[in-house]
C-alpha atoms as a PDB file:
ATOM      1  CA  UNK A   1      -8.659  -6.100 -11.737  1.00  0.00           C
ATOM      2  CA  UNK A   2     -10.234  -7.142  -8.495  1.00  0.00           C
ATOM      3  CA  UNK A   3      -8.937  -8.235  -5.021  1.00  0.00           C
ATOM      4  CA  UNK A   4      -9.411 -12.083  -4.713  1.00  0.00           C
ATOM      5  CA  UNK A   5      -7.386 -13.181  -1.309  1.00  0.00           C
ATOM      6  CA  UNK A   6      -5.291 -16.749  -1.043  1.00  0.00           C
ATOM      7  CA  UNK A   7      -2.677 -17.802   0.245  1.00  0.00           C
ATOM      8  CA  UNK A   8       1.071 -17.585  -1.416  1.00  0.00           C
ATOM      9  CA  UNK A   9       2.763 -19.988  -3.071  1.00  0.00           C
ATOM     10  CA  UNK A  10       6.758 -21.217  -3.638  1.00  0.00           C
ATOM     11  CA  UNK A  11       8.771 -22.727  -6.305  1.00  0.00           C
ATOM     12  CA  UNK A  12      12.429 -23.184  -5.994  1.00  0.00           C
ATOM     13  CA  UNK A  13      12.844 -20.343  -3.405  1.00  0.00           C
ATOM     14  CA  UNK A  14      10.197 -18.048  -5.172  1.00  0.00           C
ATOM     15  CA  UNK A  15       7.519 -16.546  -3.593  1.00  0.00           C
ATOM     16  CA  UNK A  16       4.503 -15.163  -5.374  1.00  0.00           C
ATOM     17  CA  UNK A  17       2.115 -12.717  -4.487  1.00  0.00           C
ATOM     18  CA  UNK A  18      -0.902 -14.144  -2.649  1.00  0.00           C
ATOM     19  CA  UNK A  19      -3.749 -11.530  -4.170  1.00  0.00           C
ATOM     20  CA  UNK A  20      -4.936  -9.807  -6.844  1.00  0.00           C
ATOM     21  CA  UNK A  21      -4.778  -5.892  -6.696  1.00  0.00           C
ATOM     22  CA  UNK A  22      -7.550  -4.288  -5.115  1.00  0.00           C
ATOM     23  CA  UNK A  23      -8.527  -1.933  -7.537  1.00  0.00           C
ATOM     24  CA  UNK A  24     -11.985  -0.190  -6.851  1.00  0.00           C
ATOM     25  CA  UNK A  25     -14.263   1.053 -10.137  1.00  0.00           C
ATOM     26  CA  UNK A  26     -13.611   4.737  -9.085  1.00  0.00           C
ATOM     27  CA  UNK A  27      -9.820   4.225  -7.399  1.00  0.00           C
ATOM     28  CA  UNK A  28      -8.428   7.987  -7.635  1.00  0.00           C
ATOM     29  CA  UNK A  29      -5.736   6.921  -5.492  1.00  0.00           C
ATOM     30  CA  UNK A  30      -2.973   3.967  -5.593  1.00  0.00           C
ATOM     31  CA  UNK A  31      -1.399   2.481  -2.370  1.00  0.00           C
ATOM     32  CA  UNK A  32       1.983   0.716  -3.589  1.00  0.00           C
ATOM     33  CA  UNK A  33       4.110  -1.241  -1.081  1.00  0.00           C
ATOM     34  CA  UNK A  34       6.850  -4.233  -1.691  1.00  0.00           C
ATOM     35  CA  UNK A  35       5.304  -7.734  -0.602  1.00  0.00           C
ATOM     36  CA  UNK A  36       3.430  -8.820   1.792  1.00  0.00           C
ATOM     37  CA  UNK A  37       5.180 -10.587   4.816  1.00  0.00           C
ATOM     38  CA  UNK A  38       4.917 -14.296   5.315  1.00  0.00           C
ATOM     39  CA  UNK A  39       1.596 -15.621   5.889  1.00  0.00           C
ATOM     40  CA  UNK A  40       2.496 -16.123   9.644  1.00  0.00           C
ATOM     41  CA  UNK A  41       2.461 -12.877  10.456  1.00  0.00           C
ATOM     42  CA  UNK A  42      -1.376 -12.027   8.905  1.00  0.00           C
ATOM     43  CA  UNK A  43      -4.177 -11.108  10.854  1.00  0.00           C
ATOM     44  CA  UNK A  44      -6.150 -10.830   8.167  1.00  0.00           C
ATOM     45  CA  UNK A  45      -6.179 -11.834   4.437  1.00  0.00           C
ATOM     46  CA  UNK A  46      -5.478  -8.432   2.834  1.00  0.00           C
ATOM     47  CA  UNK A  47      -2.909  -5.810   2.362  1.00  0.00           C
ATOM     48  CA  UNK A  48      -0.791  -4.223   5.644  1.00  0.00           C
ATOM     49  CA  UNK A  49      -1.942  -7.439   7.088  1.00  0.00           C
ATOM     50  CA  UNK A  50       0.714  -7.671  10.001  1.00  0.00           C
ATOM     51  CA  UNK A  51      -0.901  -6.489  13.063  1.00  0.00           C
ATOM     52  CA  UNK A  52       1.772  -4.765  14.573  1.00  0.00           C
ATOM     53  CA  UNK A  53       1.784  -2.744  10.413  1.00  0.00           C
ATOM     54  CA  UNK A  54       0.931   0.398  11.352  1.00  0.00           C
ATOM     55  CA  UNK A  55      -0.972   1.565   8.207  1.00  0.00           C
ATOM     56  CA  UNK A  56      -4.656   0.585   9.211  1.00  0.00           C
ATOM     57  CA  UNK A  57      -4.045   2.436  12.264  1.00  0.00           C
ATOM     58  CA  UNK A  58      -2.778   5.376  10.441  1.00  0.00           C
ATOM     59  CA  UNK A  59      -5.525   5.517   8.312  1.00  0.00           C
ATOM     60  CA  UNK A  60      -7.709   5.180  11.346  1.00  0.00           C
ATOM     61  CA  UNK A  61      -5.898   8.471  12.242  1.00  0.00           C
ATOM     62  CA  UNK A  62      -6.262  10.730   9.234  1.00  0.00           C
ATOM     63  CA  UNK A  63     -10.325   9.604   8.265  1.00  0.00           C
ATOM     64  CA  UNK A  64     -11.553   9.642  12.105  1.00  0.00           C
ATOM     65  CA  UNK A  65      -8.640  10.923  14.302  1.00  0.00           C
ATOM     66  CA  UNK A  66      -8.784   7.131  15.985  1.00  0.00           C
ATOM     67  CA  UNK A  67      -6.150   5.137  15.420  1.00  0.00           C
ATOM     68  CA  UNK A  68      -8.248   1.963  16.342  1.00  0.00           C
ATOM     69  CA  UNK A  69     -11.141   2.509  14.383  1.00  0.00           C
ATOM     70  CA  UNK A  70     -10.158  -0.451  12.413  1.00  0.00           C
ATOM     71  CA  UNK A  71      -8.695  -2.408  15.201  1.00  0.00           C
ATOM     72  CA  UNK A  72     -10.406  -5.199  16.778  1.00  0.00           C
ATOM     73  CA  UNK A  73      -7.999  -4.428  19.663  1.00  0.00           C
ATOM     74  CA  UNK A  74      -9.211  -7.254  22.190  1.00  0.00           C
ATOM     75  CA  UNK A  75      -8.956 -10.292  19.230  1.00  0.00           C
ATOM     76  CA  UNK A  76      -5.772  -8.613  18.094  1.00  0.00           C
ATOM     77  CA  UNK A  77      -7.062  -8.059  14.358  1.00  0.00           C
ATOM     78  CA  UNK A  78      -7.724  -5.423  11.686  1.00  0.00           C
ATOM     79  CA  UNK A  79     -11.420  -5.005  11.030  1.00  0.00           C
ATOM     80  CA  UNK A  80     -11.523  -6.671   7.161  1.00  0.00           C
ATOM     81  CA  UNK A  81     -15.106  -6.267   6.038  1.00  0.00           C
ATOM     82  CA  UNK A  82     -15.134  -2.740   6.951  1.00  0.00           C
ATOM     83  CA  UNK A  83     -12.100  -2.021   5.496  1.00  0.00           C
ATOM     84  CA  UNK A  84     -12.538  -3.432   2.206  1.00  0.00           C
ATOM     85  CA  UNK A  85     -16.147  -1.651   2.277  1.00  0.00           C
ATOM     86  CA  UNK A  86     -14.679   1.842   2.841  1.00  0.00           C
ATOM     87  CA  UNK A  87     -11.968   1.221   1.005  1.00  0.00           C
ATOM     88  CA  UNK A  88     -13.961   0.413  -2.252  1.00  0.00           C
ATOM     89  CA  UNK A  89     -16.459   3.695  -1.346  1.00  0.00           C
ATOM     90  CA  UNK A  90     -13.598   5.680  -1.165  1.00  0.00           C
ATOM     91  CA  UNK A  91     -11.991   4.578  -4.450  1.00  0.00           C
ATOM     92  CA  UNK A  92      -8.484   3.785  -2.677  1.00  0.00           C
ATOM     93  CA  UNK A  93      -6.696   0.874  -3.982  1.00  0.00           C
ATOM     94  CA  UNK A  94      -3.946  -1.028  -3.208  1.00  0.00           C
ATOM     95  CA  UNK A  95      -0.990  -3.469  -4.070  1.00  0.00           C
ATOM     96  CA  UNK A  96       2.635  -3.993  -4.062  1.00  0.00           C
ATOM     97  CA  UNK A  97       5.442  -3.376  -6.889  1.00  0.00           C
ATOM     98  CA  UNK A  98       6.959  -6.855  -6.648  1.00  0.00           C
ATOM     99  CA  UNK A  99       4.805 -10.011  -7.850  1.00  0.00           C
ATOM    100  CA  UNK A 100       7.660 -12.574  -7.007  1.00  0.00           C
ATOM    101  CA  UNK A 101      10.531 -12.323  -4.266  1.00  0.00           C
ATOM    102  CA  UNK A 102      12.888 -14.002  -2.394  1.00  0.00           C
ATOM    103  CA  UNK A 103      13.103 -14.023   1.540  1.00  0.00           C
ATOM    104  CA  UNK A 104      16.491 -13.622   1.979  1.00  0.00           C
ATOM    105  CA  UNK A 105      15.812 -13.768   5.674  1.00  0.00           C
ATOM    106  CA  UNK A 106      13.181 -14.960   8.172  1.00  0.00           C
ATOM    107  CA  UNK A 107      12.198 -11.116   8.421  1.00  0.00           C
ATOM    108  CA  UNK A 108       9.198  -8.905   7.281  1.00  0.00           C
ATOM    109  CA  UNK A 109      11.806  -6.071   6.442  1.00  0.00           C
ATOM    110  CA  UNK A 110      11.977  -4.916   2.937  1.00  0.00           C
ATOM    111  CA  UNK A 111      15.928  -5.463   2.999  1.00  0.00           C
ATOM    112  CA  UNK A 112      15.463  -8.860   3.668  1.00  0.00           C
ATOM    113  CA  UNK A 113      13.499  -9.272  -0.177  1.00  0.00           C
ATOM    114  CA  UNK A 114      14.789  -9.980  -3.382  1.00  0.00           C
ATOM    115  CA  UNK A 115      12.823  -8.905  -6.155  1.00  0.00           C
ATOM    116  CA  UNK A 116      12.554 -11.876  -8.839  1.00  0.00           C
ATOM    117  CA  UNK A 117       9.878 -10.381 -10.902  1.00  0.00           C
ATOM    118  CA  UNK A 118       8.638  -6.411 -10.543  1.00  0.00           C
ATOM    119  CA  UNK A 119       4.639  -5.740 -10.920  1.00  0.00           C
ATOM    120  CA  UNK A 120       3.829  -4.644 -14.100  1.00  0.00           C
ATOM    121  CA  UNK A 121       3.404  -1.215 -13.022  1.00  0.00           C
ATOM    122  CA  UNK A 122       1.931  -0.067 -16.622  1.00  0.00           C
ATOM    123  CA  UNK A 123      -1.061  -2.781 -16.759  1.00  0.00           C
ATOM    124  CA  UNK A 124      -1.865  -1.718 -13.187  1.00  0.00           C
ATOM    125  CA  UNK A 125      -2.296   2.092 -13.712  1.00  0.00           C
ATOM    126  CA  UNK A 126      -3.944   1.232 -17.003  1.00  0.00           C
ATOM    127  CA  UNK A 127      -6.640  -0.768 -15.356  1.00  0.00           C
ATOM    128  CA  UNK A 128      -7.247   2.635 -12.799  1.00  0.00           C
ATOM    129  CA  UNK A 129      -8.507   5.063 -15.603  1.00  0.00           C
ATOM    130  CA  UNK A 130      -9.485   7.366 -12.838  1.00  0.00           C
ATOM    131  CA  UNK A 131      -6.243   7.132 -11.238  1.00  0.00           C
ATOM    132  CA  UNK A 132      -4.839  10.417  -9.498  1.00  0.00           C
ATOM    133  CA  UNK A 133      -1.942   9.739  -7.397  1.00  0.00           C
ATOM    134  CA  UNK A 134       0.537   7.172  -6.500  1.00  0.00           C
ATOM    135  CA  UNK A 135       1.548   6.540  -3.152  1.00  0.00           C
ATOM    136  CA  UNK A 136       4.480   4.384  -2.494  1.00  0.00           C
ATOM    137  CA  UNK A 137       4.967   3.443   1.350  1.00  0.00           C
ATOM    138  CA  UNK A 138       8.166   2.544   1.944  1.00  0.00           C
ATOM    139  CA  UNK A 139      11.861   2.833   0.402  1.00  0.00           C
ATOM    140  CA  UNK A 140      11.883  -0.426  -2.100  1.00  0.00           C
ATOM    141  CA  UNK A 141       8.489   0.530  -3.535  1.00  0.00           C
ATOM    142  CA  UNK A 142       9.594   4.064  -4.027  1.00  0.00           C
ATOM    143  CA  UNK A 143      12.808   2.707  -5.769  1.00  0.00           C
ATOM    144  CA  UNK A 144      10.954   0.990  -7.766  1.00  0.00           C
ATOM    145  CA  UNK A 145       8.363   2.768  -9.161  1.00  0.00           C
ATOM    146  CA  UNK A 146      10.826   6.038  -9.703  1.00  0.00           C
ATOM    147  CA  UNK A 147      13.136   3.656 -11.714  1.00  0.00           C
ATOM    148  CA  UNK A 148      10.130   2.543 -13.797  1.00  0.00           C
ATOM    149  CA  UNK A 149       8.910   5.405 -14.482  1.00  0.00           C
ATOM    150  CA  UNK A 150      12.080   7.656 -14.851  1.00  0.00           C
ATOM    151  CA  UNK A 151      10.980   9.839 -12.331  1.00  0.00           C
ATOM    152  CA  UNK A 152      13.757  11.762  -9.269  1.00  0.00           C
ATOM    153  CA  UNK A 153      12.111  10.436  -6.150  1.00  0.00           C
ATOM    154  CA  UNK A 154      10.702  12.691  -4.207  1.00  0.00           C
ATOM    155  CA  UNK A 155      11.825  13.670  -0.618  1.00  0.00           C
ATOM    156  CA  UNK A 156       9.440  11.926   2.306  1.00  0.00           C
ATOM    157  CA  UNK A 157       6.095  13.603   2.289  1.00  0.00           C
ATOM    158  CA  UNK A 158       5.994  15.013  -0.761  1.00  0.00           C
ATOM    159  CA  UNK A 159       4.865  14.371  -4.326  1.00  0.00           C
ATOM    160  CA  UNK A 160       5.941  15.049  -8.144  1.00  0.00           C
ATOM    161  CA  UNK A 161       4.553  15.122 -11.152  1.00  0.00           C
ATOM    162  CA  UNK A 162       4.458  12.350 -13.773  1.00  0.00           C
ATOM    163  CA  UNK A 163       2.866  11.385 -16.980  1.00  0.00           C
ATOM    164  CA  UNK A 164       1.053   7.901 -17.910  1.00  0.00           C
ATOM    165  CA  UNK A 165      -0.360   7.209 -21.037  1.00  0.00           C
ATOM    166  CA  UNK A 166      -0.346  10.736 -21.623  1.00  0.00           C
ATOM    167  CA  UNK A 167      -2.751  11.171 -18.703  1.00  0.00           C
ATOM    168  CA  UNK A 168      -0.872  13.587 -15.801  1.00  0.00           C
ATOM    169  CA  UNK A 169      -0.213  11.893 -12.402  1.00  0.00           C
ATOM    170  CA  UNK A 170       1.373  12.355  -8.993  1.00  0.00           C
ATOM    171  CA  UNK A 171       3.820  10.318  -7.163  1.00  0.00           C
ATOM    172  CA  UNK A 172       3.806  10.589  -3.175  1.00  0.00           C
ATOM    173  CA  UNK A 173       6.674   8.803  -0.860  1.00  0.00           C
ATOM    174  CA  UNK A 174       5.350   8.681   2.337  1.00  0.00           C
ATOM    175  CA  UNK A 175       7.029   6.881   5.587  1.00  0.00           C
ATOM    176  CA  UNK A 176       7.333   3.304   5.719  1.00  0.00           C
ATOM    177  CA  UNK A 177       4.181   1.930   8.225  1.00  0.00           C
ATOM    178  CA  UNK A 178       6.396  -0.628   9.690  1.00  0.00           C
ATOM    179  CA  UNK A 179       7.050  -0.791  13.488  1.00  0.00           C
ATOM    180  CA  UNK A 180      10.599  -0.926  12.323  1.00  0.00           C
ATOM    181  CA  UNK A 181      10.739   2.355  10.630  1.00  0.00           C
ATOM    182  CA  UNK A 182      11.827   4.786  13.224  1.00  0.00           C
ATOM    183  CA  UNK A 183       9.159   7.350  13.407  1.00  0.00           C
ATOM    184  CA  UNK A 184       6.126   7.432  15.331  1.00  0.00           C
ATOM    185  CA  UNK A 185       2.624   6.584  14.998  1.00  0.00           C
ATOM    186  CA  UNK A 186       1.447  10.665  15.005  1.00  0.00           C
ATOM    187  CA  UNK A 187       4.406  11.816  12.835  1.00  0.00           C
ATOM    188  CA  UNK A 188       3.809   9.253  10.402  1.00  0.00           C
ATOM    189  CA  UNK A 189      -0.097   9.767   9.983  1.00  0.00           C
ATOM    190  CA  UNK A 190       1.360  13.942   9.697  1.00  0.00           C
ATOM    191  CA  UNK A 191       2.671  12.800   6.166  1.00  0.00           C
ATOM    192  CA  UNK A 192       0.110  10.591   5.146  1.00  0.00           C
ATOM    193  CA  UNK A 193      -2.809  13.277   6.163  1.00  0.00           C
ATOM    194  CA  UNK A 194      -1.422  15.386   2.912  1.00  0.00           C
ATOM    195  CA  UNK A 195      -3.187  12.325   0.801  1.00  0.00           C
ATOM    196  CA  UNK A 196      -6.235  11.969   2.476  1.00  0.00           C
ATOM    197  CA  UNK A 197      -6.866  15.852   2.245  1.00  0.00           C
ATOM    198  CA  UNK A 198      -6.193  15.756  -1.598  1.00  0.00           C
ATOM    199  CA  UNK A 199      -7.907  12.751  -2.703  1.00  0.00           C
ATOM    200  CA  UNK A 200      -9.973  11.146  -0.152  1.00  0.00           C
ATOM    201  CA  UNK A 201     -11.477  13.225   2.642  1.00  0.00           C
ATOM    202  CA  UNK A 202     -13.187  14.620   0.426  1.00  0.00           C
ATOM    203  CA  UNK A 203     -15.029  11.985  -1.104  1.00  0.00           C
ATOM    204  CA  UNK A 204     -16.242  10.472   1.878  1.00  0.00           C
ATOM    205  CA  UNK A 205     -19.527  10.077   3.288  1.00  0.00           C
ATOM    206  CA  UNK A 206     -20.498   8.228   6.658  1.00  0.00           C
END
């Protein structure tokens, strides 16, 4: 499975994903949120599009202690090349647990979706034979996956075991990266920094 951006599309109400997941050679580490928001609201065609998302900045945070490393702060954009090329050097990948959704409102907010159709959550660890960990970043993915997978969530910032395919895995909840999650920009990258230090610091070379 590779990335391949677009543009979503609608039939009777439902709204299907716009991409592909982004699923490097090596990833060691899955990224799993709920849907993008409505293309109105990208700055850029790829995950955590939303400018004011704060998970670009976050990772900005825990890889270079710079929360606008990939921030084009004065065009009011994410940096997209460069983040797809570390991304893919650092074997993190990323997509959502819901393929097809409903806007229930004219929102970005998770409560505002209706799943129609769930990602199939066991073709997209089986294409990832490297895969490590799970991280879900917010409430609805977390629900999701856990249900899935039969697994008691864990509590924020922390991780529990789980087998896939026989092959032993970790699950991480971490905060939501939304504005509209009430924590802040510091506290949240706090949680996420547990990930990085596992399974991506590590690997990375400038």
């Amino acid at each position: 499975m590779g990335y391949s951006g677009g543009q979503e599309t609608m039939e009777g109400g439902v709204i299907s994903h716009p991409w592909l997941p982004f699923l490097p050679e090596h990833t060691q580490v899955l990224f799993l949120g709920s849907f993008p928001p409505d293309p109105k609201r990208w700055c850029m065609d790829f995950f955590y599009p939303n400018f004011i998302n704060d998970m670009w900045r976050i990772f900005g945070l825990c890889l270079y202690g710079d929360s606008n490393y990939y921030v084009d702060v004065e065009n009011r954009v994410f940096r997209h090349q460069m983040i797809v090329r570390e991304m893919t050097s650092l074997g993190v990948g990323f997509y959502d647990t819901a393929l097809k959704v409903r806007r229930l409102r004219d929102t970005a907010s998770d409560k505002d979706l209706e799943v129609v159709c769930p990602t199939d959550l066991d073709a997209l660890l089986g294409a990832a034979p490297g895969l490590r960990a799970v991280v879900t970043t917010g409430q609805k993915a977390t629900d999701i996956v856990t249900r899935h997978f039969d697994i008691v969530p864990p509590k924020m910032g922390e991780g529990v075991p789980f087998s896939f395919q026989q092959r032993p895995l970790m699950l991480y909840r971490m905060p939501s990266s939304s504005r509209a999650y009430p924590m802040k920009l510091a506290q949240k990258a706090a949680y996420y920094q547990t990930i990085f230090d596992l399974y991506i610091n590590q690997h990375y070379t400038t």
